[in-house]
PDB file of N, CA and C in Angstrom:
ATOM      1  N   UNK A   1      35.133 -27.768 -12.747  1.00  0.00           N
ATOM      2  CA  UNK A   1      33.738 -27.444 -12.730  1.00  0.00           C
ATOM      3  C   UNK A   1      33.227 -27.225 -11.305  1.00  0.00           C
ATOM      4  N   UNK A   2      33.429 -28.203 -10.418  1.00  0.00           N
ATOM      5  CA  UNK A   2      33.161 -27.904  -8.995  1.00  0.00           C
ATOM      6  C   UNK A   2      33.427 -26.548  -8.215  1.00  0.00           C
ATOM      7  N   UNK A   3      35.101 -26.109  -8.836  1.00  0.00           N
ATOM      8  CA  UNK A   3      35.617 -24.798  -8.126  1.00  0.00           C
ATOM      9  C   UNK A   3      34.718 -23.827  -8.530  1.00  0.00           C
ATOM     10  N   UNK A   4      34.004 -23.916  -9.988  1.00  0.00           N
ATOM     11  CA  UNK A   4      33.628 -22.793 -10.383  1.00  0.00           C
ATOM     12  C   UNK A   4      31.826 -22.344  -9.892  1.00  0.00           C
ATOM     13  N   UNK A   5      31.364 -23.932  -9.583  1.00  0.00           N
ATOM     14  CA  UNK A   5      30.021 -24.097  -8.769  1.00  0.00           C
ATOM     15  C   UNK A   5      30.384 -23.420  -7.301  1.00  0.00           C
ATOM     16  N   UNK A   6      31.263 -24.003  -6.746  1.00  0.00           N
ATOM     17  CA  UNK A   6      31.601 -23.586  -5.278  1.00  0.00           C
ATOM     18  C   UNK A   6      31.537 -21.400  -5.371  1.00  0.00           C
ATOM     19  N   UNK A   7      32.483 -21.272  -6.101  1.00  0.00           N
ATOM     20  CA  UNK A   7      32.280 -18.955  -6.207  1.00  0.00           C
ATOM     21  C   UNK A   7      31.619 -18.893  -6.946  1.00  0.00           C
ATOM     22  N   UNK A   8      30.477 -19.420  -7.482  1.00  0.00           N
ATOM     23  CA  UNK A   8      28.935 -19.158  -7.856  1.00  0.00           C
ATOM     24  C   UNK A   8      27.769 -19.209  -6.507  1.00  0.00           C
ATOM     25  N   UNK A   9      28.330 -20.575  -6.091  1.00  0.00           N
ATOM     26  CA  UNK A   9      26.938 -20.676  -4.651  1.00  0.00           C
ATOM     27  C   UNK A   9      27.849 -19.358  -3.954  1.00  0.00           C
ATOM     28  N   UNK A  10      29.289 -19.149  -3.641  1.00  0.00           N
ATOM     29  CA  UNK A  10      29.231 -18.548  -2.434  1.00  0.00           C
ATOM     30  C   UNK A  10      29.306 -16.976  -3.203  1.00  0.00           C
ATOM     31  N   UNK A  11      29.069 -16.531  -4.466  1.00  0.00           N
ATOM     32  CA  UNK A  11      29.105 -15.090  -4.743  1.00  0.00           C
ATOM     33  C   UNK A  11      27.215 -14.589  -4.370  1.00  0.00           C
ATOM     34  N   UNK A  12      26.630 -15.806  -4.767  1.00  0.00           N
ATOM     35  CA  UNK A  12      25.079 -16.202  -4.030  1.00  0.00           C
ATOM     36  C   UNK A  12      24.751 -15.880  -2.848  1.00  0.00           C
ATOM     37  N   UNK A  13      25.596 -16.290  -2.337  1.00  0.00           N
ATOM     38  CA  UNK A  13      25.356 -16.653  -0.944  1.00  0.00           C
ATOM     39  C   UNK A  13      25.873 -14.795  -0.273  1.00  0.00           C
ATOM     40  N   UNK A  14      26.683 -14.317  -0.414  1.00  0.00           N
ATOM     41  CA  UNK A  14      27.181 -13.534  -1.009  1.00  0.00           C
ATOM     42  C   UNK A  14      26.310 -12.011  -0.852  1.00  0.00           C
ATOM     43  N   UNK A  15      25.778 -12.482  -1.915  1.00  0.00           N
ATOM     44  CA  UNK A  15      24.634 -11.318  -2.127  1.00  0.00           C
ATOM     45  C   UNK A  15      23.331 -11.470  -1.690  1.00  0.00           C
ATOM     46  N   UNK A  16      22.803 -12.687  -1.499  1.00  0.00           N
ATOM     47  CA  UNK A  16      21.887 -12.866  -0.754  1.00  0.00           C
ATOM     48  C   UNK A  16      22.006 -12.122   1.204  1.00  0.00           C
ATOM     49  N   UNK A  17      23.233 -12.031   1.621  1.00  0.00           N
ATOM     50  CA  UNK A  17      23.419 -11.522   2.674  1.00  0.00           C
ATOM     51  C   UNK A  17      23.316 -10.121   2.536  1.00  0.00           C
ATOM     52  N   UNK A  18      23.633  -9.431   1.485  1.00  0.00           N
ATOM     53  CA  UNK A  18      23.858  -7.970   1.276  1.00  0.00           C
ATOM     54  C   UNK A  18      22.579  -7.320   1.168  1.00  0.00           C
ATOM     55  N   UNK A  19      21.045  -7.871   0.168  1.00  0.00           N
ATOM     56  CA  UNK A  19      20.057  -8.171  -0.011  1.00  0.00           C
ATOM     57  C   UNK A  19      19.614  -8.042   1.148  1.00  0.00           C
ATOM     58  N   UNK A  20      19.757  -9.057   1.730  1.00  0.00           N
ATOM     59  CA  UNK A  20      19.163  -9.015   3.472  1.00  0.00           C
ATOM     60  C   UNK A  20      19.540  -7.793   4.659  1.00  0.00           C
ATOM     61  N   UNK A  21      20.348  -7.670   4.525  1.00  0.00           N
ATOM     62  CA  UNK A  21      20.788  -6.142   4.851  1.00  0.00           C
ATOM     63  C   UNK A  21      20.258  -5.141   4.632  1.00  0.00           C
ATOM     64  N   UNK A  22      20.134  -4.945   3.387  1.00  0.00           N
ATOM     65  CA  UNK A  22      19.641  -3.660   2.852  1.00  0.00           C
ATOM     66  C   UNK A  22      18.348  -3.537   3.288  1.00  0.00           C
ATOM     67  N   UNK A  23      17.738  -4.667   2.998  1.00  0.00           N
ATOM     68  CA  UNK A  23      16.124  -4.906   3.634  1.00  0.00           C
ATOM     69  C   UNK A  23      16.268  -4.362   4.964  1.00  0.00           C
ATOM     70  N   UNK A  24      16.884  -4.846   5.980  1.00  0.00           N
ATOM     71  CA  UNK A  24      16.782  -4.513   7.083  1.00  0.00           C
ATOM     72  C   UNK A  24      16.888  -3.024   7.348  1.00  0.00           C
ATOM     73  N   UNK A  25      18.084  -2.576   7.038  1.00  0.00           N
ATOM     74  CA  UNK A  25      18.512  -1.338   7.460  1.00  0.00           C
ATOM     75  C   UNK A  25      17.201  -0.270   6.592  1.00  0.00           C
ATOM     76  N   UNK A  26      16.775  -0.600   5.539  1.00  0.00           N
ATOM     77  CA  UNK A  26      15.863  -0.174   5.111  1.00  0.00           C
ATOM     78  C   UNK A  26      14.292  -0.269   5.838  1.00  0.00           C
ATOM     79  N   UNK A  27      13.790  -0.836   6.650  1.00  0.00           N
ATOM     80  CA  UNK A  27      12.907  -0.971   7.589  1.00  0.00           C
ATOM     81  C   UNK A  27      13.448  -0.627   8.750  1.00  0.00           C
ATOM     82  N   UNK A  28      14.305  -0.565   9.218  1.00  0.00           N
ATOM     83  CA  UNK A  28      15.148   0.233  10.309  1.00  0.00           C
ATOM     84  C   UNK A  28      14.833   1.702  10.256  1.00  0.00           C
ATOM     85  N   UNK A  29      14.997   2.704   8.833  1.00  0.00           N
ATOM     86  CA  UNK A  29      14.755   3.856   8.985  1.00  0.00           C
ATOM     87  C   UNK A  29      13.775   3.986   8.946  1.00  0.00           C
ATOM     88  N   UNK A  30      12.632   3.402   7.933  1.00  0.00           N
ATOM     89  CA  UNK A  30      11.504   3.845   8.165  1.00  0.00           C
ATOM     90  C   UNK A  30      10.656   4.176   9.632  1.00  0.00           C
ATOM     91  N   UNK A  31      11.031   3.040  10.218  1.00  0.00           N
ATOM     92  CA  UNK A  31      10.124   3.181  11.734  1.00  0.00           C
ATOM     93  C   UNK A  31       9.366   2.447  11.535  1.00  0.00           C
ATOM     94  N   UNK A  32       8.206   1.648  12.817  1.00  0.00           N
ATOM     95  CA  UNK A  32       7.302   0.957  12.439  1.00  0.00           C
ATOM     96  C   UNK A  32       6.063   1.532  12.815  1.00  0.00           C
ATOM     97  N   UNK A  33       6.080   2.851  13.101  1.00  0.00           N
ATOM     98  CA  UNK A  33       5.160   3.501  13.852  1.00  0.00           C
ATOM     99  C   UNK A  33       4.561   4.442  12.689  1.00  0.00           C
ATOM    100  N   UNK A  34       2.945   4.462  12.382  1.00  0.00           N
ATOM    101  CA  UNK A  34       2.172   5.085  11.510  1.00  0.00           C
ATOM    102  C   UNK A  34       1.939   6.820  11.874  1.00  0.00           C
ATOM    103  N   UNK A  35       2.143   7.314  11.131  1.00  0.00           N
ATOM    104  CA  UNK A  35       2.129   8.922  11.123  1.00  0.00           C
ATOM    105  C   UNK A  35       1.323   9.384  12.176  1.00  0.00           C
ATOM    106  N   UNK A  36       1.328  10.545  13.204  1.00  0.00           N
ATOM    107  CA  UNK A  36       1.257  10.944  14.196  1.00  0.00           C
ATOM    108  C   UNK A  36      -0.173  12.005  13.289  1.00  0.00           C
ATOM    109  N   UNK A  37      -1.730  11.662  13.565  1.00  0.00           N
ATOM    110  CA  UNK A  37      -2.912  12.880  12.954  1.00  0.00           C
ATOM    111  C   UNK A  37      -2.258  14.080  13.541  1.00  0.00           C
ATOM    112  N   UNK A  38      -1.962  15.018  12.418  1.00  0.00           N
ATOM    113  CA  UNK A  38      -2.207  16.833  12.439  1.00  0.00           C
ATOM    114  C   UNK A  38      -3.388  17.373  12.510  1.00  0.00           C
ATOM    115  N   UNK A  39      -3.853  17.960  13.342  1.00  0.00           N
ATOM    116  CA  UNK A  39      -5.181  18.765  13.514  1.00  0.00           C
ATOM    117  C   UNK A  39      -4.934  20.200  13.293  1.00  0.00           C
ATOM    118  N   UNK A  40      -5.015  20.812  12.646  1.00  0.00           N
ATOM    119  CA  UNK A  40      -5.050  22.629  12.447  1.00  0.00           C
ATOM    120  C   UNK A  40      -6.445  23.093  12.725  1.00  0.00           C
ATOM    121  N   UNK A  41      -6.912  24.048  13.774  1.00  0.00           N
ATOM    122  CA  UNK A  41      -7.831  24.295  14.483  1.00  0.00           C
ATOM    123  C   UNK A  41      -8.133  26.357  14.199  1.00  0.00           C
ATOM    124  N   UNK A  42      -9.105  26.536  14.565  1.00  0.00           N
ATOM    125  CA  UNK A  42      -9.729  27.781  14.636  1.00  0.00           C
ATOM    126  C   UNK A  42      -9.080  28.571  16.096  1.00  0.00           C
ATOM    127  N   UNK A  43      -8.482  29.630  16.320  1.00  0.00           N
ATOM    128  CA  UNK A  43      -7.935  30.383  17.096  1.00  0.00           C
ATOM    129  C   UNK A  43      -6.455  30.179  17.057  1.00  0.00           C
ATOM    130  N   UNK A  44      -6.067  29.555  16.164  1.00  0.00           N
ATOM    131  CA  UNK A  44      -4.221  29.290  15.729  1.00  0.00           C
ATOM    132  C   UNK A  44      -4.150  28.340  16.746  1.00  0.00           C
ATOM    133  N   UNK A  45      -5.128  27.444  16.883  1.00  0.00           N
ATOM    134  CA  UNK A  45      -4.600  26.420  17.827  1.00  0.00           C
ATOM    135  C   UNK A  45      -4.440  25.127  17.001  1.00  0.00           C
ATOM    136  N   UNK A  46      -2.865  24.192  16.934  1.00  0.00           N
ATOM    137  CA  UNK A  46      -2.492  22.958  16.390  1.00  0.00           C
ATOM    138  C   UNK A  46      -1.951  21.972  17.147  1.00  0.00           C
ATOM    139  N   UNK A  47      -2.676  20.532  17.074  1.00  0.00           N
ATOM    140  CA  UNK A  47      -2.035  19.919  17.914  1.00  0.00           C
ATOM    141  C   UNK A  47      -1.693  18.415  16.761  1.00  0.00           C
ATOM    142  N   UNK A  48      -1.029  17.222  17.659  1.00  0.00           N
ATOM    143  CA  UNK A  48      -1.719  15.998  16.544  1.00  0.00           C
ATOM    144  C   UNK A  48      -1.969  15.483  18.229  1.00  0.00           C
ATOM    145  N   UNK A  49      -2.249  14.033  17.736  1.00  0.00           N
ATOM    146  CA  UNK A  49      -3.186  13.367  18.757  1.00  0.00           C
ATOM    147  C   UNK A  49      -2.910  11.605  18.342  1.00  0.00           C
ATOM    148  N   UNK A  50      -2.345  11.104  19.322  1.00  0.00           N
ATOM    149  CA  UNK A  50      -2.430   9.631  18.926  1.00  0.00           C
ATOM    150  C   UNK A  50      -2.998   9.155  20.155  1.00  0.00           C
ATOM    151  N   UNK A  51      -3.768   8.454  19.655  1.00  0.00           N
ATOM    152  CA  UNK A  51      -4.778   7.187  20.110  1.00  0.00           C
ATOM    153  C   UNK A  51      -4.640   6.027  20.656  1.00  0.00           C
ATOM    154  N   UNK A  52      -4.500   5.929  21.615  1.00  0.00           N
ATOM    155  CA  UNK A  52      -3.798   4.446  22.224  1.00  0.00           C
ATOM    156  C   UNK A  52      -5.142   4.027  23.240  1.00  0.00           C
ATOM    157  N   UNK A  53      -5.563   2.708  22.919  1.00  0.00           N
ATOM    158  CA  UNK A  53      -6.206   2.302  24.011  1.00  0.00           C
ATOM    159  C   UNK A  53      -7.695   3.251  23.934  1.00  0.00           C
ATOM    160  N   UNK A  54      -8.061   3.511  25.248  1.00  0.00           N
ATOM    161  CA  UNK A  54      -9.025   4.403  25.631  1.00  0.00           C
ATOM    162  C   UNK A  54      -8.819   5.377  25.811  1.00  0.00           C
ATOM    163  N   UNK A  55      -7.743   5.872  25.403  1.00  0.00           N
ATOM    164  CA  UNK A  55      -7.277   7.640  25.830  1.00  0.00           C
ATOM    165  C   UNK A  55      -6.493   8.277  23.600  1.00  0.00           C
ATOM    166  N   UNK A  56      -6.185   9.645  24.532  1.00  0.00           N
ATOM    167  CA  UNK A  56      -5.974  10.190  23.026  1.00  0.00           C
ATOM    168  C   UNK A  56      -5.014  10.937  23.913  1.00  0.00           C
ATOM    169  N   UNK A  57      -4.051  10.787  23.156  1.00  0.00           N
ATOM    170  CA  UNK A  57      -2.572  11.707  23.906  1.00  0.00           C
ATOM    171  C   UNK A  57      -2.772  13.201  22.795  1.00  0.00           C
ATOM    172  N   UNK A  58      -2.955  14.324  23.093  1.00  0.00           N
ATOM    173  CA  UNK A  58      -3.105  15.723  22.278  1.00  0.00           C
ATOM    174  C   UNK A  58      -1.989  16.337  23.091  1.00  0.00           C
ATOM    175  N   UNK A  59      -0.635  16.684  21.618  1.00  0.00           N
ATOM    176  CA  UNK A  59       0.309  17.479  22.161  1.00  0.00           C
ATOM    177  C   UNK A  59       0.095  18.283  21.073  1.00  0.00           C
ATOM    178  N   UNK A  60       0.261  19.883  21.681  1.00  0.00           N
ATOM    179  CA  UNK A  60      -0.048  20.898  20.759  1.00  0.00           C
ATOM    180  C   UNK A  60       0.526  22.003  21.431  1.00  0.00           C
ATOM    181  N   UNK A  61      -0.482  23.023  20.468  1.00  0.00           N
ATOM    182  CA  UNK A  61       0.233  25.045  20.711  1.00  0.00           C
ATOM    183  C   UNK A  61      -0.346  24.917  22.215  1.00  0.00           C
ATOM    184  N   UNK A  62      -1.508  24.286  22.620  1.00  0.00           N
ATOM    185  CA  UNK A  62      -1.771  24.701  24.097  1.00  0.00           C
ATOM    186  C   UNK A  62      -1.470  23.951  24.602  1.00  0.00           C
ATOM    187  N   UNK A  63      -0.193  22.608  24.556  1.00  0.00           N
ATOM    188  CA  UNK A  63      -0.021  22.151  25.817  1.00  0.00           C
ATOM    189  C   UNK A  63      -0.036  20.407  25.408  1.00  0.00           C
ATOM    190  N   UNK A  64      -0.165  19.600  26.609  1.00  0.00           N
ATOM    191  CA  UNK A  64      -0.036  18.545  26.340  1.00  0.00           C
ATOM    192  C   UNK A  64      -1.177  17.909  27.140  1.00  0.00           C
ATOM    193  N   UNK A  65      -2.206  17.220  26.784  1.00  0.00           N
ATOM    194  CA  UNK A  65      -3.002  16.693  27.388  1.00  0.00           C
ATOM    195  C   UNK A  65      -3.215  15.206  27.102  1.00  0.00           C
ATOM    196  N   UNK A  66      -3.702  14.412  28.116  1.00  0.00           N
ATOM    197  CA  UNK A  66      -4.653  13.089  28.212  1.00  0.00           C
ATOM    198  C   UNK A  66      -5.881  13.110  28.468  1.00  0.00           C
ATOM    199  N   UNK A  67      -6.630  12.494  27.125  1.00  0.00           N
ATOM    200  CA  UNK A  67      -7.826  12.605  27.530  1.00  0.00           C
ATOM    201  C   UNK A  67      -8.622  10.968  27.703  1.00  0.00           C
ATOM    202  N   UNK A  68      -9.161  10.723  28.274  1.00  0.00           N
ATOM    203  CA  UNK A  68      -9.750   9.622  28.219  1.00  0.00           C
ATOM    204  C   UNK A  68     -10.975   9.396  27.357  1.00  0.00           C
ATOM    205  N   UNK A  69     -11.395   8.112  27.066  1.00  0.00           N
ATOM    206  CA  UNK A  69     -12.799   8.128  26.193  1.00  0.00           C
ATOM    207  C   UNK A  69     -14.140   8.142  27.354  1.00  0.00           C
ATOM    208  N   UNK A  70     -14.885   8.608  26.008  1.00  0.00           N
ATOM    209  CA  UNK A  70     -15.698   9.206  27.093  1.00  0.00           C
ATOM    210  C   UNK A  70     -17.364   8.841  26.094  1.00  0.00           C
ATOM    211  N   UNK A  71     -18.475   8.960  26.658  1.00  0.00           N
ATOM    212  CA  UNK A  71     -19.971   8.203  26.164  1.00  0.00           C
ATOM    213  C   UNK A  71     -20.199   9.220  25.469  1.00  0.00           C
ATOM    214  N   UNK A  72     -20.711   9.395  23.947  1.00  0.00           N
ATOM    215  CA  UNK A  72     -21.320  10.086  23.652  1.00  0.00           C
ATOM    216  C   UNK A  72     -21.049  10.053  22.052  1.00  0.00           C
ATOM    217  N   UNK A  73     -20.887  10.628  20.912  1.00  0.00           N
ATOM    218  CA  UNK A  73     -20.792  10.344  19.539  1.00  0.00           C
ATOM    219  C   UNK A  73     -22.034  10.232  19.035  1.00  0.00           C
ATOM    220  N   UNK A  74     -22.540  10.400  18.090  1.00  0.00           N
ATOM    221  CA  UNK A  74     -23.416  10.830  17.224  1.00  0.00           C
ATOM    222  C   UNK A  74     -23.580   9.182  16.313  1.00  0.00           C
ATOM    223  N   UNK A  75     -22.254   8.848  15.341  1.00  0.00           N
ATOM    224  CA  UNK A  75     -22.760   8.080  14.781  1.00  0.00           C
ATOM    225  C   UNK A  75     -21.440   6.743  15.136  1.00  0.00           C
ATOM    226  N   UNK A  76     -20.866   5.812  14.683  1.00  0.00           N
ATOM    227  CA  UNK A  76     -19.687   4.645  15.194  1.00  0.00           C
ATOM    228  C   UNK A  76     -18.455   5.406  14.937  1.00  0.00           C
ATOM    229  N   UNK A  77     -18.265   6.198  14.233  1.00  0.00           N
ATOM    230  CA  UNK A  77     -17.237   6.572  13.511  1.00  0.00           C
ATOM    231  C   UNK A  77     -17.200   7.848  14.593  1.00  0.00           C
ATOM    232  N   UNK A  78     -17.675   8.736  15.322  1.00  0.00           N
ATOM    233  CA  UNK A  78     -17.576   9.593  16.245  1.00  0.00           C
ATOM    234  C   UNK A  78     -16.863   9.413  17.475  1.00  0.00           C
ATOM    235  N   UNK A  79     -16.087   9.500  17.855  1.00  0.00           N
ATOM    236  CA  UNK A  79     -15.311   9.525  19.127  1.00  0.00           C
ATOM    237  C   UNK A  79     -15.041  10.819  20.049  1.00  0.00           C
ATOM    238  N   UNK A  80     -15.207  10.651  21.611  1.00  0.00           N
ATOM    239  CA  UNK A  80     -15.148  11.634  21.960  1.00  0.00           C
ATOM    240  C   UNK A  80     -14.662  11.591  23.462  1.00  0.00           C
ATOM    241  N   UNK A  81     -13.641  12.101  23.613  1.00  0.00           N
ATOM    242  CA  UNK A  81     -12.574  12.042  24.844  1.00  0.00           C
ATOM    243  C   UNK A  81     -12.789  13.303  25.590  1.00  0.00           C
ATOM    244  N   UNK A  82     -12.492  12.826  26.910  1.00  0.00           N
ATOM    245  CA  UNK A  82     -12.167  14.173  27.819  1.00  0.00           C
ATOM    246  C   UNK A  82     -11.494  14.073  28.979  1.00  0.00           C
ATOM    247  N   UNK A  83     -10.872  15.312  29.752  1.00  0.00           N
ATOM    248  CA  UNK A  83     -10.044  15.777  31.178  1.00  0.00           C
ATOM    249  C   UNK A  83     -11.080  16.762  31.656  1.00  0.00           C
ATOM    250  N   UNK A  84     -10.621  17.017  32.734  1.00  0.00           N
ATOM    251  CA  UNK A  84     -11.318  17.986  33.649  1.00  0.00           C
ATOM    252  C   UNK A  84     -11.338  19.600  32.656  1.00  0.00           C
ATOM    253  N   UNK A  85     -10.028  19.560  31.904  1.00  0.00           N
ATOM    254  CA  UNK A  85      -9.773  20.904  31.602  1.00  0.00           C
ATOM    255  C   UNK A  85     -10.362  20.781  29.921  1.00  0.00           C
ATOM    256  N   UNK A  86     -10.505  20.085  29.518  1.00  0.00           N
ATOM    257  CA  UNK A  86     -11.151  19.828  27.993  1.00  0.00           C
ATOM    258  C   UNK A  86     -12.036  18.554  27.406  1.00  0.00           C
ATOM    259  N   UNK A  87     -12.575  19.163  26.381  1.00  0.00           N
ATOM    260  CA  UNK A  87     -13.351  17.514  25.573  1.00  0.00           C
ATOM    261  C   UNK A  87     -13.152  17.678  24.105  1.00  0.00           C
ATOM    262  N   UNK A  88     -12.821  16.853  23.564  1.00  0.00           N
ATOM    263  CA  UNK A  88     -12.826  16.428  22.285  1.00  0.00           C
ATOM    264  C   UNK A  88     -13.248  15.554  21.544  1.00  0.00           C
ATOM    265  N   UNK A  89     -13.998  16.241  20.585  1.00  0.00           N
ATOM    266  CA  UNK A  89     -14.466  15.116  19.453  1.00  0.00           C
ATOM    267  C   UNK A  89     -14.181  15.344  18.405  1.00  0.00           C
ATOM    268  N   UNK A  90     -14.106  13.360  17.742  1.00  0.00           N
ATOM    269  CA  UNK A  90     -13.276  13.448  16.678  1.00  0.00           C
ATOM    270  C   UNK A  90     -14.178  12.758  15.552  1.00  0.00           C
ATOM    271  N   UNK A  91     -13.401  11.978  14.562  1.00  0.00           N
ATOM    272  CA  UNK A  91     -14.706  11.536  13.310  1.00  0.00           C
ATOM    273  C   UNK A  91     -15.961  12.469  13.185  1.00  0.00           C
ATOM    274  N   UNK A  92     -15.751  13.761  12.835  1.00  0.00           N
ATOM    275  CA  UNK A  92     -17.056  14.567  12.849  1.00  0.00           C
ATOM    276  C   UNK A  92     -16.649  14.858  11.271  1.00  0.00           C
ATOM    277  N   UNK A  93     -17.633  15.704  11.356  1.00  0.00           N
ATOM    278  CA  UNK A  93     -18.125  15.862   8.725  1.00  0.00           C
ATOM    279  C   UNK A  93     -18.404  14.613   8.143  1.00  0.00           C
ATOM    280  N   UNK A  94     -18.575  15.113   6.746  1.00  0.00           N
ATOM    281  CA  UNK A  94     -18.635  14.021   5.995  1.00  0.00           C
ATOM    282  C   UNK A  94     -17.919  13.067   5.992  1.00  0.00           C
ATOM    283  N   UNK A  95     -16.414  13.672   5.476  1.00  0.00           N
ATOM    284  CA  UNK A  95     -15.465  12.737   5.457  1.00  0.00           C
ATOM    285  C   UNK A  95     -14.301  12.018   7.062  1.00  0.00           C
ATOM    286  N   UNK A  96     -15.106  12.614   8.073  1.00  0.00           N
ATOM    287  CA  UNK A  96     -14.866  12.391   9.092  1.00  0.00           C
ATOM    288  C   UNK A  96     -13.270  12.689   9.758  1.00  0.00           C
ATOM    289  N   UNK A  97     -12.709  13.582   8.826  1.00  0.00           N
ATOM    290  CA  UNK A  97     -11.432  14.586   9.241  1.00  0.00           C
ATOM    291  C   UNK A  97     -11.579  15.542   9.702  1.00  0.00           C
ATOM    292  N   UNK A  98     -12.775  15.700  10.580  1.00  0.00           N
ATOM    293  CA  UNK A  98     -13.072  16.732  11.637  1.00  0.00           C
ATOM    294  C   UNK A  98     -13.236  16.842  12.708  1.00  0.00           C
ATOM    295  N   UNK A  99     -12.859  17.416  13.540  1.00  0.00           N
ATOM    296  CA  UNK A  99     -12.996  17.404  15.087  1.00  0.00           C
ATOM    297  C   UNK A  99     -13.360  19.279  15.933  1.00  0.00           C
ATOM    298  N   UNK A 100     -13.953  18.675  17.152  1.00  0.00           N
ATOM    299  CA  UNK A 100     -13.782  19.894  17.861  1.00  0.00           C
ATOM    300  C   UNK A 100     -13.193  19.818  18.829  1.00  0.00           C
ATOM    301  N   UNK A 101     -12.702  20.662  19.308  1.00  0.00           N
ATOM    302  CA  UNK A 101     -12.089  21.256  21.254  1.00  0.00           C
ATOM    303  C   UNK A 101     -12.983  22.081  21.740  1.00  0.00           C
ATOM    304  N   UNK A 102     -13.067  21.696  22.955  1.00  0.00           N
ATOM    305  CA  UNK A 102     -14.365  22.089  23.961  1.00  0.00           C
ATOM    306  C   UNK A 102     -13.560  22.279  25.167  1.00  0.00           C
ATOM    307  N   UNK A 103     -13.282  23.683  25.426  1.00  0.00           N
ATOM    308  CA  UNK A 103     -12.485  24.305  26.730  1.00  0.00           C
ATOM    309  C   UNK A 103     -13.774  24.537  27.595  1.00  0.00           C
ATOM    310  N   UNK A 104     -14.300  24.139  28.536  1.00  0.00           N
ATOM    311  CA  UNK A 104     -15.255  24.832  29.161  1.00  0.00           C
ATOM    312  C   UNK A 104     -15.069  25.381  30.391  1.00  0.00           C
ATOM    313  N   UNK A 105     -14.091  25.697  30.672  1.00  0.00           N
ATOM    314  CA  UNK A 105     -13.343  26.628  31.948  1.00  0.00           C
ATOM    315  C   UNK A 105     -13.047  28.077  30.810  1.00  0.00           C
ATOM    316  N   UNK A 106     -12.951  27.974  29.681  1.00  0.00           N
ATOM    317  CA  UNK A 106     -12.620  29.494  29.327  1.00  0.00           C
ATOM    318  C   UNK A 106     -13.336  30.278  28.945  1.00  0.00           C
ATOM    319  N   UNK A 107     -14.780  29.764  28.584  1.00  0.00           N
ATOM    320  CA  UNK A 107     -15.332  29.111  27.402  1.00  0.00           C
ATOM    321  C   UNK A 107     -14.695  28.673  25.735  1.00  0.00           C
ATOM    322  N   UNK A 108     -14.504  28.291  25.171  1.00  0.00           N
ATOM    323  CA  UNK A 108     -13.895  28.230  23.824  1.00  0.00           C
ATOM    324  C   UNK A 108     -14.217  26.891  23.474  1.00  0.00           C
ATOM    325  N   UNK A 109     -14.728  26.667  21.977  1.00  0.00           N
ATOM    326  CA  UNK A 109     -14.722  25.924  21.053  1.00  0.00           C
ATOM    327  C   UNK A 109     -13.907  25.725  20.236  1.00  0.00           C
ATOM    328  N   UNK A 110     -13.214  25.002  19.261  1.00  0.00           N
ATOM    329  CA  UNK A 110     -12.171  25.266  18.131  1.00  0.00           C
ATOM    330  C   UNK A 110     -13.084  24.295  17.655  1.00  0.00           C
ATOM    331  N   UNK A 111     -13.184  24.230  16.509  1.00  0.00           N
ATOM    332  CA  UNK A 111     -13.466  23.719  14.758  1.00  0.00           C
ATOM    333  C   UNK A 111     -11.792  22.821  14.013  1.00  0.00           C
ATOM    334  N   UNK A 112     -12.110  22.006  14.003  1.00  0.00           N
ATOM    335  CA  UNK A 112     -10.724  21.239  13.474  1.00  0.00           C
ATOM    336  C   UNK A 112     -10.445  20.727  12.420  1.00  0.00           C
ATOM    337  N   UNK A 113      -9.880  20.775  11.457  1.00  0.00           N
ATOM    338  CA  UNK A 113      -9.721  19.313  10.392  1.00  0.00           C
ATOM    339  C   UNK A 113      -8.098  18.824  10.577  1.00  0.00           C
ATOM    340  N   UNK A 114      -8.075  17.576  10.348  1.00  0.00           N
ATOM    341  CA  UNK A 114      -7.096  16.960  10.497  1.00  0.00           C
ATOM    342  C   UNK A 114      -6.452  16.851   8.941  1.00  0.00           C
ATOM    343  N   UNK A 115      -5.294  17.543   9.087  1.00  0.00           N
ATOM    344  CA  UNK A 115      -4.435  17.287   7.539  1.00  0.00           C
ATOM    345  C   UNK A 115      -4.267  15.714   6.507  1.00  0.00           C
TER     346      UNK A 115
END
């Protein structure tokens, strides 16, 4: 009876390791990092934009920019960053998946929603 308790705990023991594994390697691929916002914009311009801190990293069709935060927004949910060479605001519409780009060296506006 004992031998047969003993390759029960350790077929347990066993699979409890394999279990644990799978878990892992399974959170391994996923990543722990949350989806990168897509913005599709007016003049075929697309970028996404992640948010760290006080700045908004925008890599896109025009390029790669840092923008810092910046005073201004309409309502809490409004955010609005800028560089010398652009400004952006974000949480704009109803459902607040809207944004603009504000080139004011070219002049140009873009109109945005985020996918």
């Amino acid at each position: 009876m004992r031998i047969m308790n003993k390759r029960a705990g350790r077929r347990i023991a066993g699979l409890m390791v394999v279990a644990g594994l799978s878990v892992l390697a399974a959170c391994a691929g996923q990543g722990w990092q949350s989806p990168v916002p897509l913005y599709r914009c007016e003049q075929g311009i697309e970028f996404t934009a992640r948010f760290i801190d006080d700045t908004a990293v925008l890599d896109g069709t025009r390029g790669y920019d840092v923008l810092y935060r910046d005073a201004g927004g309409q309502s809490p949910q409004q955010t609005v960053y800028s560089n010398p060479r652009m400004r952006a605001e974000f949480g704009l519409g109803a459902s607040g998946r809207e944004a603009v780009l504000r080139y004011p060296l070219l002049p140009l506006a873009a109109r945005c929603v985020r996918d």
